[in-house]
N, C-alpha and C. Protein backbone atom coordinates (compact mmCIF):
# COMPACT_ATOMS: atom_id res chain seq x y z
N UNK A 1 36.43 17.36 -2.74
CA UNK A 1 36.34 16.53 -1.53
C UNK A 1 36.79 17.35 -0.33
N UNK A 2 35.81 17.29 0.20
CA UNK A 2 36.29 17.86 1.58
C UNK A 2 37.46 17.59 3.08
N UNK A 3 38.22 18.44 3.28
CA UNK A 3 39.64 17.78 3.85
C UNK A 3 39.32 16.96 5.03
N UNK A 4 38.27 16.66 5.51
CA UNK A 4 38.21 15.74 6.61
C UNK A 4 37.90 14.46 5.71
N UNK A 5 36.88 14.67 4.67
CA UNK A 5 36.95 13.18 4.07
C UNK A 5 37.63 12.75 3.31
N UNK A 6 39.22 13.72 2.78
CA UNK A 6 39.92 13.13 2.42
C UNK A 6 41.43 12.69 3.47
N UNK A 7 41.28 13.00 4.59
CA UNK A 7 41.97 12.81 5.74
C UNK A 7 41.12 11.22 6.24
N UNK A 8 40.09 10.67 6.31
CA UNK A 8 39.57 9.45 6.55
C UNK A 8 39.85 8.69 4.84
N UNK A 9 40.04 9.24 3.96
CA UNK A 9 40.20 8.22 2.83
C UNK A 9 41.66 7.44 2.96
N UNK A 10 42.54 8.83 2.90
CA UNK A 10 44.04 8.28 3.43
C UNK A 10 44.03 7.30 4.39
N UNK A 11 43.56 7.49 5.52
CA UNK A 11 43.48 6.89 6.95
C UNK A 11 42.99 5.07 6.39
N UNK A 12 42.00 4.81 5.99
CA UNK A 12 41.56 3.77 4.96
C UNK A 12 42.17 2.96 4.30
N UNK A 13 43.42 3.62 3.24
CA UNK A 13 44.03 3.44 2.58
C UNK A 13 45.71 2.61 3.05
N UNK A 14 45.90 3.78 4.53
CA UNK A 14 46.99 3.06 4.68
C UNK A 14 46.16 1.65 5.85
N UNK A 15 45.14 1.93 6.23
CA UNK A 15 45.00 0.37 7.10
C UNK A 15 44.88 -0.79 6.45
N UNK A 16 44.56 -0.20 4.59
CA UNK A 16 44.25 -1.50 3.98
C UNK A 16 45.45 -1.94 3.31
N UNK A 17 46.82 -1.00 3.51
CA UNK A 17 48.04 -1.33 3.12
C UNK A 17 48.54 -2.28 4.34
N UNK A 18 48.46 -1.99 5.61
CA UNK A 18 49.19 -2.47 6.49
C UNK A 18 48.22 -3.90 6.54
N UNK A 19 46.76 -4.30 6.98
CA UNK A 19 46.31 -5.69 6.71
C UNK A 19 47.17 -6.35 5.51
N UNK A 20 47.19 -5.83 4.21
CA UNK A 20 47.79 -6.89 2.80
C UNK A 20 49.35 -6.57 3.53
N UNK A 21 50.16 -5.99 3.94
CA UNK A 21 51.06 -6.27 4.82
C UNK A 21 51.59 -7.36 5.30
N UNK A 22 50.78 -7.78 6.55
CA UNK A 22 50.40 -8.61 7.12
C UNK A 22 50.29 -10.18 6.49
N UNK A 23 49.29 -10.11 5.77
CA UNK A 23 48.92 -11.02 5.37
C UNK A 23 49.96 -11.56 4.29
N UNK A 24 50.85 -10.64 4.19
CA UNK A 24 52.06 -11.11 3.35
C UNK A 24 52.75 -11.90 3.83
N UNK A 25 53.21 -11.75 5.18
CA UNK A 25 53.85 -12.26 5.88
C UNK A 25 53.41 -13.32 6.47
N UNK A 26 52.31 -13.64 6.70
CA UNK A 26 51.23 -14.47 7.61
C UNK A 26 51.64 -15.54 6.59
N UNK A 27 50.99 -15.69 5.24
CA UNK A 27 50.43 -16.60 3.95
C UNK A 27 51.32 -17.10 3.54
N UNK A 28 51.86 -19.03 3.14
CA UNK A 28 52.46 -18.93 2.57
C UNK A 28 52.23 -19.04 1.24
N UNK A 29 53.29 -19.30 0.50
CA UNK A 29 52.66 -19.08 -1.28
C UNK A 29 52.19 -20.30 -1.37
N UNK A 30 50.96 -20.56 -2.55
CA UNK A 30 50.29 -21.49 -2.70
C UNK A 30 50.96 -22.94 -2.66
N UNK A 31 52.13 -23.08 -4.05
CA UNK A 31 53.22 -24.22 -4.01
C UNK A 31 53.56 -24.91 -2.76
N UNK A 32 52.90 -24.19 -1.52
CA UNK A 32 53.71 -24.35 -0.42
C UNK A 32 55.43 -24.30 0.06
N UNK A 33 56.05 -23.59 -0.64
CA UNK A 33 57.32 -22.80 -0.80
C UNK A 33 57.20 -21.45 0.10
N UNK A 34 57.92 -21.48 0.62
CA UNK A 34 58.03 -19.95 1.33
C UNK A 34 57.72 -18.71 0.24
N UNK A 35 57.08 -17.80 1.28
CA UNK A 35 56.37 -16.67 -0.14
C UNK A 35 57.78 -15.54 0.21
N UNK A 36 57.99 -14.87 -0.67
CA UNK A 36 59.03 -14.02 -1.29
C UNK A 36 58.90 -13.06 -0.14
N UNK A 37 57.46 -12.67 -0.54
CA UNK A 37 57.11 -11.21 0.51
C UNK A 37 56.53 -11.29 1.90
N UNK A 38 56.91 -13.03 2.42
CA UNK A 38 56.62 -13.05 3.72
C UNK A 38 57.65 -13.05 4.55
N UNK A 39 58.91 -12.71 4.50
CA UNK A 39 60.05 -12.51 5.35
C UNK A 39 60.82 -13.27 5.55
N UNK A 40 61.59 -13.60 6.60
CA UNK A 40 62.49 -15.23 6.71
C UNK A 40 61.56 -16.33 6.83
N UNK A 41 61.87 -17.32 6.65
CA UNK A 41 61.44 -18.29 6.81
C UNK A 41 61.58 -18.65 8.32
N UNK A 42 60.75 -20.11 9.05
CA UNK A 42 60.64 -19.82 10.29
C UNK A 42 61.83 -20.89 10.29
N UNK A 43 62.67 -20.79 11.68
CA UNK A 43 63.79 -21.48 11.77
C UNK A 43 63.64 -22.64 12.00
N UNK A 44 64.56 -23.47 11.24
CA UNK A 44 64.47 -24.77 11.57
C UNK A 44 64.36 -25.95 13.32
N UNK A 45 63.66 -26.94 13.25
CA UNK A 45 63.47 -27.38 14.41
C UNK A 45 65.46 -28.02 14.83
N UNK A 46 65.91 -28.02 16.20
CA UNK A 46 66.85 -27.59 16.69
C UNK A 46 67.21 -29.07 16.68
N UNK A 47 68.58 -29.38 16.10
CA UNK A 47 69.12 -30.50 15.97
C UNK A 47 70.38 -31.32 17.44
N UNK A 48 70.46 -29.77 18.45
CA UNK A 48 71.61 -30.36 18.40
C UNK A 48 71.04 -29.32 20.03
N UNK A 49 71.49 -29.75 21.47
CA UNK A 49 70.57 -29.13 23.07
C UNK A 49 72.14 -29.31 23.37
N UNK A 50 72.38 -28.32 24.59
CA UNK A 50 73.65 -28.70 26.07
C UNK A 50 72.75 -28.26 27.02
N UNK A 51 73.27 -28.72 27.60
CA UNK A 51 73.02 -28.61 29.40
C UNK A 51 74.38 -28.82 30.59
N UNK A 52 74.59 -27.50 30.76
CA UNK A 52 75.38 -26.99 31.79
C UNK A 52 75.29 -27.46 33.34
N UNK A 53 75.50 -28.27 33.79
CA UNK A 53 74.94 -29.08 35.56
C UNK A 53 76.05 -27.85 36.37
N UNK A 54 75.41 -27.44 37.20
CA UNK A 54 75.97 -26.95 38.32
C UNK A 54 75.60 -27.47 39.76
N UNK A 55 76.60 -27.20 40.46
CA UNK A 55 75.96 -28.01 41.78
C UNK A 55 74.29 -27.40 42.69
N UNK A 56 74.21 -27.97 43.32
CA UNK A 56 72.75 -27.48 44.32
C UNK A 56 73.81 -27.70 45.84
N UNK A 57 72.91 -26.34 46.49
CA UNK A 57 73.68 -26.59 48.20
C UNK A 57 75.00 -26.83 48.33
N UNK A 58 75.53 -27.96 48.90
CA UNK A 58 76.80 -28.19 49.16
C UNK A 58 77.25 -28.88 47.89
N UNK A 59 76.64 -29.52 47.41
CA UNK A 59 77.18 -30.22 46.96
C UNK A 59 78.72 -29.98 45.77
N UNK A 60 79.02 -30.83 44.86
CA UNK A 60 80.49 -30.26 44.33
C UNK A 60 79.87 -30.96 42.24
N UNK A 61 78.59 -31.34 42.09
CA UNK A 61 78.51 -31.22 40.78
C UNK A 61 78.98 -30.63 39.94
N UNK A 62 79.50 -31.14 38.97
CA UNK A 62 79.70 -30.21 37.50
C UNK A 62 79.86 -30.96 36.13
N UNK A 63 79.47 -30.53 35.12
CA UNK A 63 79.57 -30.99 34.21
C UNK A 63 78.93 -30.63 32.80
N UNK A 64 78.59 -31.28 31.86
CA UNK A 64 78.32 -30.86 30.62
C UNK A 64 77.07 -32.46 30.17
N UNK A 65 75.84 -32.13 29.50
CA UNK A 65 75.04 -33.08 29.21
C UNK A 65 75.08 -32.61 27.68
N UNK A 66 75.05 -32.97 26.74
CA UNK A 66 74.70 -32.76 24.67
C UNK A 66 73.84 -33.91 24.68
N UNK A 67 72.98 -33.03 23.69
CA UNK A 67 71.76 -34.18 23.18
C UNK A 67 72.00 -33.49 21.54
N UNK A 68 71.96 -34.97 20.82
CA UNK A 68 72.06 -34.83 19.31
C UNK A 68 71.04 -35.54 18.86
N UNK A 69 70.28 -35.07 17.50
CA UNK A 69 69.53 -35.64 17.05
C UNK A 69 70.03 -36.17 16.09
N UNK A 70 69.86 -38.05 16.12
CA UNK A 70 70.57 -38.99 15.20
C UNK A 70 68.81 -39.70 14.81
N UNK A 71 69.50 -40.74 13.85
CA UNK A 71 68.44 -41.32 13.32
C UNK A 71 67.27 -41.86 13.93
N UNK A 72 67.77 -42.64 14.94
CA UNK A 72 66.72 -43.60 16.17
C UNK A 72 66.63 -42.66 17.23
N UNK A 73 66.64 -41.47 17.10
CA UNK A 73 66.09 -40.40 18.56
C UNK A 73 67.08 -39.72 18.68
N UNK A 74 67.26 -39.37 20.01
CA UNK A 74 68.55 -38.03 20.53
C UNK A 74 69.39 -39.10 21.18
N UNK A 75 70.86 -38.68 20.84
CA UNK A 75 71.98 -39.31 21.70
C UNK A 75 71.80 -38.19 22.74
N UNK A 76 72.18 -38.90 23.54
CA UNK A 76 73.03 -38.26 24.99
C UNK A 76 74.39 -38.26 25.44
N UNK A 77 74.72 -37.64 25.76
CA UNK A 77 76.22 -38.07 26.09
C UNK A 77 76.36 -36.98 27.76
N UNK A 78 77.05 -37.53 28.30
CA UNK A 78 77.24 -36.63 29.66
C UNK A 78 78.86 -36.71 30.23
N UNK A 79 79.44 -35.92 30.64
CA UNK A 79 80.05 -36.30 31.92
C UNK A 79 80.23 -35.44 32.89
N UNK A 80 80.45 -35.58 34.12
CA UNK A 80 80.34 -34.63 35.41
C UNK A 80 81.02 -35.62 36.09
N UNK A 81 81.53 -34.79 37.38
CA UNK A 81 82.55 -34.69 37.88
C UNK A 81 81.74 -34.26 39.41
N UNK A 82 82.38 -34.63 40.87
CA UNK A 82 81.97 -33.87 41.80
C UNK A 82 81.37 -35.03 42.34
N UNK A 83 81.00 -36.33 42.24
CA UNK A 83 80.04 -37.06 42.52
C UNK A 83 80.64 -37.77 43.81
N UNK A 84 79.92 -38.46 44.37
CA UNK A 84 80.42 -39.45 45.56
C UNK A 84 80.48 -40.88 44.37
N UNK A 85 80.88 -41.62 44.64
CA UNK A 85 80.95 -43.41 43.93
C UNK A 85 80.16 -44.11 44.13
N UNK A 86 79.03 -44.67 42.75
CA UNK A 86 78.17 -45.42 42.74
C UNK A 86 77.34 -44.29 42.08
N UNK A 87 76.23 -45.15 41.94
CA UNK A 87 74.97 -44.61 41.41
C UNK A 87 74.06 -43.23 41.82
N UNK A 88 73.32 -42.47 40.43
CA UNK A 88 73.09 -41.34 41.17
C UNK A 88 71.98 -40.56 39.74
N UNK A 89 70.83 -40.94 40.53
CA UNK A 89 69.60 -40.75 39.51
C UNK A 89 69.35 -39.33 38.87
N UNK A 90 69.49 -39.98 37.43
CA UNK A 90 69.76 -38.63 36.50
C UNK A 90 68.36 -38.20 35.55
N UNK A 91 67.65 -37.28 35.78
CA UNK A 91 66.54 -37.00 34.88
C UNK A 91 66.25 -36.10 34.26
N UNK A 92 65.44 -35.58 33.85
CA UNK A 92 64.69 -34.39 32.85
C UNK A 92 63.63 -33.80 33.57
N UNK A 93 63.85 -32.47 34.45
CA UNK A 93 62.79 -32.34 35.00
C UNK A 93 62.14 -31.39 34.69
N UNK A 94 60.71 -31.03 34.83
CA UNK A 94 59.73 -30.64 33.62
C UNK A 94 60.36 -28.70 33.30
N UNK A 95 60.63 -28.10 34.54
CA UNK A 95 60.90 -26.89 34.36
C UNK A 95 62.45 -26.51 34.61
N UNK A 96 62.64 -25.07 33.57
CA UNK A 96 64.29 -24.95 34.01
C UNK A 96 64.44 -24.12 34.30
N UNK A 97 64.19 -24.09 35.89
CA UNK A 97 64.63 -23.37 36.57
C UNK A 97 65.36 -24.06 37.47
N UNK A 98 66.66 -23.08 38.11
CA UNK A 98 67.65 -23.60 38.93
C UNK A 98 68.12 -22.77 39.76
N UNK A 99 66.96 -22.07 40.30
CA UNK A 99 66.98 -20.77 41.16
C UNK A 99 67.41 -21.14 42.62
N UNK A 100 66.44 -22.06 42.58
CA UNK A 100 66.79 -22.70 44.25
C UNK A 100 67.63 -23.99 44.84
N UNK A 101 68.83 -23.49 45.98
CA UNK A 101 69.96 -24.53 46.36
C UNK A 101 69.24 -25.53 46.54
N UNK A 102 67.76 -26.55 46.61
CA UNK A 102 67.12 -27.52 46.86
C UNK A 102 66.94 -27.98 45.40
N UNK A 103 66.89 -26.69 44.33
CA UNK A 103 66.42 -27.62 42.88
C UNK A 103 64.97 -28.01 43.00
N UNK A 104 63.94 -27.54 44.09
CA UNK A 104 62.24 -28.25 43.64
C UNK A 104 61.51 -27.45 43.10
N UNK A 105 62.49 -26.03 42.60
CA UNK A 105 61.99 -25.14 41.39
C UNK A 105 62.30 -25.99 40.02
N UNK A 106 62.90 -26.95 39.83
CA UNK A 106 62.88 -27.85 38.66
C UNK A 106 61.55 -28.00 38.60
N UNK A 107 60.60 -28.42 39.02
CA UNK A 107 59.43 -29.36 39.30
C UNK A 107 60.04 -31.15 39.33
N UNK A 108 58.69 -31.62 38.96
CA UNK A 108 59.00 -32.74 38.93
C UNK A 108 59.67 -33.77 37.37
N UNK A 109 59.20 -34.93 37.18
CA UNK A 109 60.48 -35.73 36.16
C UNK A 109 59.09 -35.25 35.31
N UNK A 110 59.62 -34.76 33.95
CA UNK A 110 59.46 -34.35 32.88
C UNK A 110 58.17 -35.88 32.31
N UNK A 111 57.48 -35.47 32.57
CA UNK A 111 56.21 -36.67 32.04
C UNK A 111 54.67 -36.27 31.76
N UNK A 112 55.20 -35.80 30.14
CA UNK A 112 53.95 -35.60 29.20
C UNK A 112 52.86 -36.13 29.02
N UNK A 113 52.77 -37.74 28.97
CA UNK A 113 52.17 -38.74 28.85
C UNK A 113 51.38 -39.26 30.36
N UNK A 114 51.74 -38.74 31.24
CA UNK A 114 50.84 -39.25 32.40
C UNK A 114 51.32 -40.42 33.21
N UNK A 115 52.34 -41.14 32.85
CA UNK A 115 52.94 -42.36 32.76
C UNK A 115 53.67 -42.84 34.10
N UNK A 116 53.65 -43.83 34.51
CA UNK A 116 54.46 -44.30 35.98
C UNK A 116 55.76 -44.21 35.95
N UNK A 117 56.49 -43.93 36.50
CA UNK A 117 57.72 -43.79 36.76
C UNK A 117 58.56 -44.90 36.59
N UNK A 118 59.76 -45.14 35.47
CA UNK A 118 60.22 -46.11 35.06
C UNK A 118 62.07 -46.05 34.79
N UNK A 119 62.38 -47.08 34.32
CA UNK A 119 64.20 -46.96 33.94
C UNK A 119 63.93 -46.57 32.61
N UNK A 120 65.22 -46.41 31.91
CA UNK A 120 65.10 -45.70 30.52
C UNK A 120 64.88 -47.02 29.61
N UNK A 121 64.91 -48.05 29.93
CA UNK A 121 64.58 -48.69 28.90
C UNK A 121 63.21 -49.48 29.43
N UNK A 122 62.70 -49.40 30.13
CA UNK A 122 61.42 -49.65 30.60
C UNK A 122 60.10 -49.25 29.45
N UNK A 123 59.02 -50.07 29.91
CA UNK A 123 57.85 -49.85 28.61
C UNK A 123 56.91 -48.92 28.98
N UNK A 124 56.51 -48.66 29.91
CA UNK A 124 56.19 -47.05 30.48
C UNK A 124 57.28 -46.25 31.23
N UNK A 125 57.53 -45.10 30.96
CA UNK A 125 58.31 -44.48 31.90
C UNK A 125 57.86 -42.75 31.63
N UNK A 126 58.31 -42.32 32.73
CA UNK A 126 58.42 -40.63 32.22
C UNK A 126 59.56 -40.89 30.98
N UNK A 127 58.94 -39.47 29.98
CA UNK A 127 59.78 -38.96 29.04
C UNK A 127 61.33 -39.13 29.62
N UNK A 128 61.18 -38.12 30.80
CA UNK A 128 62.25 -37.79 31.45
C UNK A 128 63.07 -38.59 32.27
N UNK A 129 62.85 -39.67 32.47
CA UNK A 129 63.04 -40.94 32.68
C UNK A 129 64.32 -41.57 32.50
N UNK A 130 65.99 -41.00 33.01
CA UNK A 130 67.34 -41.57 32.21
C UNK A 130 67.76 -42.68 32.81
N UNK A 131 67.50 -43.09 34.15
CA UNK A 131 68.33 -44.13 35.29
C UNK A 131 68.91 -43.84 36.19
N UNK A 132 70.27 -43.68 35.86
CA UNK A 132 71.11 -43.47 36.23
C UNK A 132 72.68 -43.42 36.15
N UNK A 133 73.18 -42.49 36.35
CA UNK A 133 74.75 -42.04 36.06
C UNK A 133 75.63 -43.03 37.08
N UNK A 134 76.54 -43.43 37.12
CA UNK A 134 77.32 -44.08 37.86
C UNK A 134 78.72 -43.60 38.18
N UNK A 135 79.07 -42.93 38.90
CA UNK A 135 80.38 -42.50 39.45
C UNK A 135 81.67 -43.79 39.64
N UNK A 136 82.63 -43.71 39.09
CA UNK A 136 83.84 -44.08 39.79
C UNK A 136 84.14 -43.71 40.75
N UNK A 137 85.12 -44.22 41.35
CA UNK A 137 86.11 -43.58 42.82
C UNK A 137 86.70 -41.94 42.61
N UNK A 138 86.94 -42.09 42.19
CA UNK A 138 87.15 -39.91 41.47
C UNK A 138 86.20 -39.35 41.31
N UNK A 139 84.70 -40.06 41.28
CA UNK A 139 83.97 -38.74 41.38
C UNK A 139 83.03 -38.43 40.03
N UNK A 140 84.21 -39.24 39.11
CA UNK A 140 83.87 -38.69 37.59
C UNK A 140 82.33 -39.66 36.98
N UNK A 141 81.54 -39.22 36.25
CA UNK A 141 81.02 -40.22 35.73
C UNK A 141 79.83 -39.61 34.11
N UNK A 142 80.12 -40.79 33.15
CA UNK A 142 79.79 -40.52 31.84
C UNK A 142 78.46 -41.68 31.68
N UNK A 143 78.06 -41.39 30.43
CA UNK A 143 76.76 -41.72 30.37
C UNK A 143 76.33 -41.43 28.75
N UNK A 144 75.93 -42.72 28.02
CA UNK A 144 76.20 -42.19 26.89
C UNK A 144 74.89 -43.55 26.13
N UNK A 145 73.82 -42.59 25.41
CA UNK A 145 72.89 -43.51 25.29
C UNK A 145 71.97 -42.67 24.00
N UNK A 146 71.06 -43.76 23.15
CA UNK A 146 70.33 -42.90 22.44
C UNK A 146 68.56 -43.66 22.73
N UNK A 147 67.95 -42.15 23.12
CA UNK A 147 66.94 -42.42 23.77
C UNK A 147 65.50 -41.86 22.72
N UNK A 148 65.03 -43.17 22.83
CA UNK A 148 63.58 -42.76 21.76
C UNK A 148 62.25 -42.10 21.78
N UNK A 149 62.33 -41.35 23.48
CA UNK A 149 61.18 -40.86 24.27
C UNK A 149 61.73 -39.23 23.40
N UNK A 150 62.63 -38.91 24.30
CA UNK A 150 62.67 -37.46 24.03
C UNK A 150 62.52 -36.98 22.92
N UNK A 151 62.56 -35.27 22.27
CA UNK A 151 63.09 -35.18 21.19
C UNK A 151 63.28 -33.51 21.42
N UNK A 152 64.00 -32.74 20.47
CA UNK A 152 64.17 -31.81 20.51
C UNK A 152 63.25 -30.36 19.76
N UNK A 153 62.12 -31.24 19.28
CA UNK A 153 60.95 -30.35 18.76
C UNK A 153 60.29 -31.08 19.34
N UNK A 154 58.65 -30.25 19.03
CA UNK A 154 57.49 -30.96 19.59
C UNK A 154 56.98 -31.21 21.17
N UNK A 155 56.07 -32.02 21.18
CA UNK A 155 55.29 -32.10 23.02
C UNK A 155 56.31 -33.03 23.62
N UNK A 156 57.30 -33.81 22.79
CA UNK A 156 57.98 -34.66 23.54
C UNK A 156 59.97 -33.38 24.35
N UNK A 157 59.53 -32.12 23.40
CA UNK A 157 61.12 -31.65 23.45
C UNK A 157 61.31 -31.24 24.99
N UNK A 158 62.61 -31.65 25.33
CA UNK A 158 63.50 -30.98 26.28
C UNK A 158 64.12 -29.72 26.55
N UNK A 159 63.55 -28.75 25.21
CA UNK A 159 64.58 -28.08 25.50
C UNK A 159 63.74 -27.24 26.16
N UNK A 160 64.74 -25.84 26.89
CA UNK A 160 64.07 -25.20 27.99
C UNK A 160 63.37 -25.80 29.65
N UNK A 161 63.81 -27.46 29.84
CA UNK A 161 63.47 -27.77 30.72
C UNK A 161 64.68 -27.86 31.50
N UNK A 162 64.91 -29.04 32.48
CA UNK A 162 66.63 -29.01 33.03
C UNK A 162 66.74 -30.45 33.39
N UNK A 163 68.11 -30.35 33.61
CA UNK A 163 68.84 -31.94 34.41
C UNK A 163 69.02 -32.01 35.83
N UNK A 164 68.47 -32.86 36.12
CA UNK A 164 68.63 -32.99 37.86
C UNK A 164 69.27 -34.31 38.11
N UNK A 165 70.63 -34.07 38.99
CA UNK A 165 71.24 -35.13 39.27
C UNK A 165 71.08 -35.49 41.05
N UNK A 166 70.70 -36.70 41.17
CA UNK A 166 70.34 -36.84 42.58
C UNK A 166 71.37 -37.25 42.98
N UNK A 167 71.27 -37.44 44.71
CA UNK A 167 72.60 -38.03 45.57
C UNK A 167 72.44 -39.30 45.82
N UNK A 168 71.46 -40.24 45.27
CA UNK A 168 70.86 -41.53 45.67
C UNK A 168 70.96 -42.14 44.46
N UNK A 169 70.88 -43.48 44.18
CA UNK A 169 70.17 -44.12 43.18
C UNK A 169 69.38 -44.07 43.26
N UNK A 170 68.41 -44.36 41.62
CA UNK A 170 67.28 -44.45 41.64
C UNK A 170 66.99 -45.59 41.59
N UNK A 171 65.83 -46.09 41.79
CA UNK A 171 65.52 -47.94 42.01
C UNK A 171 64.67 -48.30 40.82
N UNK A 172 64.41 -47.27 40.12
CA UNK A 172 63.43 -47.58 38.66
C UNK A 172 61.89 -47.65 38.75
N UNK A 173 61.52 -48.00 40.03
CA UNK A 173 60.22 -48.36 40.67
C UNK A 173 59.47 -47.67 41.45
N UNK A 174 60.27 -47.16 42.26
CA UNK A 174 59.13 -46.23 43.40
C UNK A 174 58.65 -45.35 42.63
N UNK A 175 57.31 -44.77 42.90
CA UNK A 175 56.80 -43.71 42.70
C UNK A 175 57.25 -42.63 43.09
N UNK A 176 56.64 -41.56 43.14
CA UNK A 176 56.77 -41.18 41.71
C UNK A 176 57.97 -41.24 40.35
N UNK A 177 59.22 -41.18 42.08
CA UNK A 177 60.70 -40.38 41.36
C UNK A 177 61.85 -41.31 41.94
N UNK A 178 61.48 -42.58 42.14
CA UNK A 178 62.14 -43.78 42.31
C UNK A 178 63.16 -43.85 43.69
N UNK A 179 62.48 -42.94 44.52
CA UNK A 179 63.51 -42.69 45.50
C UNK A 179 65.39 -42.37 45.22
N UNK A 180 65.32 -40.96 44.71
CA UNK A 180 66.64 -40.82 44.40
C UNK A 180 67.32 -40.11 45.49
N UNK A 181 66.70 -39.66 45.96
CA UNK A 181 66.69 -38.68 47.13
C UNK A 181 66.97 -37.15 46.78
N UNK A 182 67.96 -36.50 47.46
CA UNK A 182 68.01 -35.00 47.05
C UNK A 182 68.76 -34.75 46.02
N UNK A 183 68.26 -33.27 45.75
CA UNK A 183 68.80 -33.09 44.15
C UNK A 183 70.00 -32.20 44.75
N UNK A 184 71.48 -33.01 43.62
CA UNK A 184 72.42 -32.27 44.26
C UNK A 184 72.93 -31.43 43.14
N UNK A 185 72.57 -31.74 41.97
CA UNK A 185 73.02 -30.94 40.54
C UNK A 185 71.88 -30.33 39.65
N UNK A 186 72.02 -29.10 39.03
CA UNK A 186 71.06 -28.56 38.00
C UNK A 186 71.87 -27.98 36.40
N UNK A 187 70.88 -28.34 35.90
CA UNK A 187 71.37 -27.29 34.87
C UNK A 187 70.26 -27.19 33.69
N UNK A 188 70.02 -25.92 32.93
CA UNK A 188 69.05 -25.64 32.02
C UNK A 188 69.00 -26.16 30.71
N UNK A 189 68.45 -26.81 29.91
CA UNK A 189 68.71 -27.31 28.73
C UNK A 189 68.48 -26.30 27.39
N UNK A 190 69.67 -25.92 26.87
CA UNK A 190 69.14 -24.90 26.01
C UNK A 190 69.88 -25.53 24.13
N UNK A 191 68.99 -24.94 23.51
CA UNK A 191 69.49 -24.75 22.05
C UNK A 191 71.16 -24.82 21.74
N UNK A 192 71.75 -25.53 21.08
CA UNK A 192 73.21 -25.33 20.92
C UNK A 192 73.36 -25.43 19.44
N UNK A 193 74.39 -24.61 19.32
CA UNK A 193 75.09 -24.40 17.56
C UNK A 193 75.41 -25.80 17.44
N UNK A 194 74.71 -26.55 16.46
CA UNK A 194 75.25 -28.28 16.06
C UNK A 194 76.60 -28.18 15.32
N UNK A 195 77.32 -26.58 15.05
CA UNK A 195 78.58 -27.01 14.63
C UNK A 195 79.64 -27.20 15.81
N UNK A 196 79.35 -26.83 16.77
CA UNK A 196 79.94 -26.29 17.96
C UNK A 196 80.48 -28.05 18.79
N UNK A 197 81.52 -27.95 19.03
CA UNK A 197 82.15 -29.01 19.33
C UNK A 197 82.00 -29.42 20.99
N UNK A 198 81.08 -29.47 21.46
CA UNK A 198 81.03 -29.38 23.05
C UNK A 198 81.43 -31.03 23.75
């Protein structure tokens, strides 16, 4: 055999090693069991989100949002600090970004479905759709609910989007975004260790 056509046989040989390679990894085993020679398995869907609120502009936001996945949907739990007293429209807005002191790099309320703008327990609403947080006289205010829109896998998940806390109530009704007015808090919603005590 001549050394160029055994320099293209090799050449052959290893492309048809690296495709069955591949395809090792690609395939799973028939049983539908993870195959031996396809590598880790893919990671499980994410049980357990935080979200870090920092303020926007002047304002003095702060706080901590956890979403857990329980039986009837994701709990929520929140509290922040920094607020004026009374009401102050809290949502899921579609992107997380929190680049800009205005927050309208969030985009708008997180709504997959196409849906009118509603309260969280309303029969249409955005996904993203929470109400509203309510401040005491200190400023402080918690919020603690389990909601059957969201979820943390899938077209309905939150994660990678953000929390926007407005300086207004929201009224549940106006369009789009219920008149909350400006966004005075952000923060990114990311993956959290579910052993992790936040």
């Amino acid at each position: 055999m001549r050394i160029h056509e055994r320099r293209s046989m090799l050449a052959l040989c290893a492309t048809a090693a690296s495709v069955l390679l591949v395809w090792q990894w690609a395939v799973p085993a028939a049983d539908g069991q993870s195959n031996p020679a396809a590598g880790p398995a893919a990671s499980a869907a994410p049980t357990k989100a935080v979200c870090v609120v920092h303020p926007l502009g002047d304002a003095k936001v702060g706080g901590n949002v956890t979403f857990t996945q329980v039986a009837d949907g994701v709990a929520i739990m929140a509290e922040l600090t920094g607020l004026t007293p009374g009401k102050h429209g809290f949502h899921v807005h579609e992107f997380g970004d929190c680049s800009m002191m205005d927050g309208t790099c969030a985009g708008g309320h997180f709504n997959p479905e196409g849906t009118p703008h509603g309260g969280p327990e309303s029969q249409q609403r955005h996904v993203g759709d929470f109400g509203n947080l309510v401040a005491d006289r200190s400023g402080k205010a918690t919020y603690q609910r389990v909601d059957g829109k969201i979820a943390l896998s899938g077209p309905h998940s939150i994660i990678g989007r953000s929390i926007i806390v407005h300086a207004d109530p929201d009224d549940l009704t106006s369009q789009p975004t219920g008149n909350a007015g400006a966004r005075i808090g952000c923060g990114v919603i990311g993956i959290a260790d579910p052993k992790m005590q936040h």
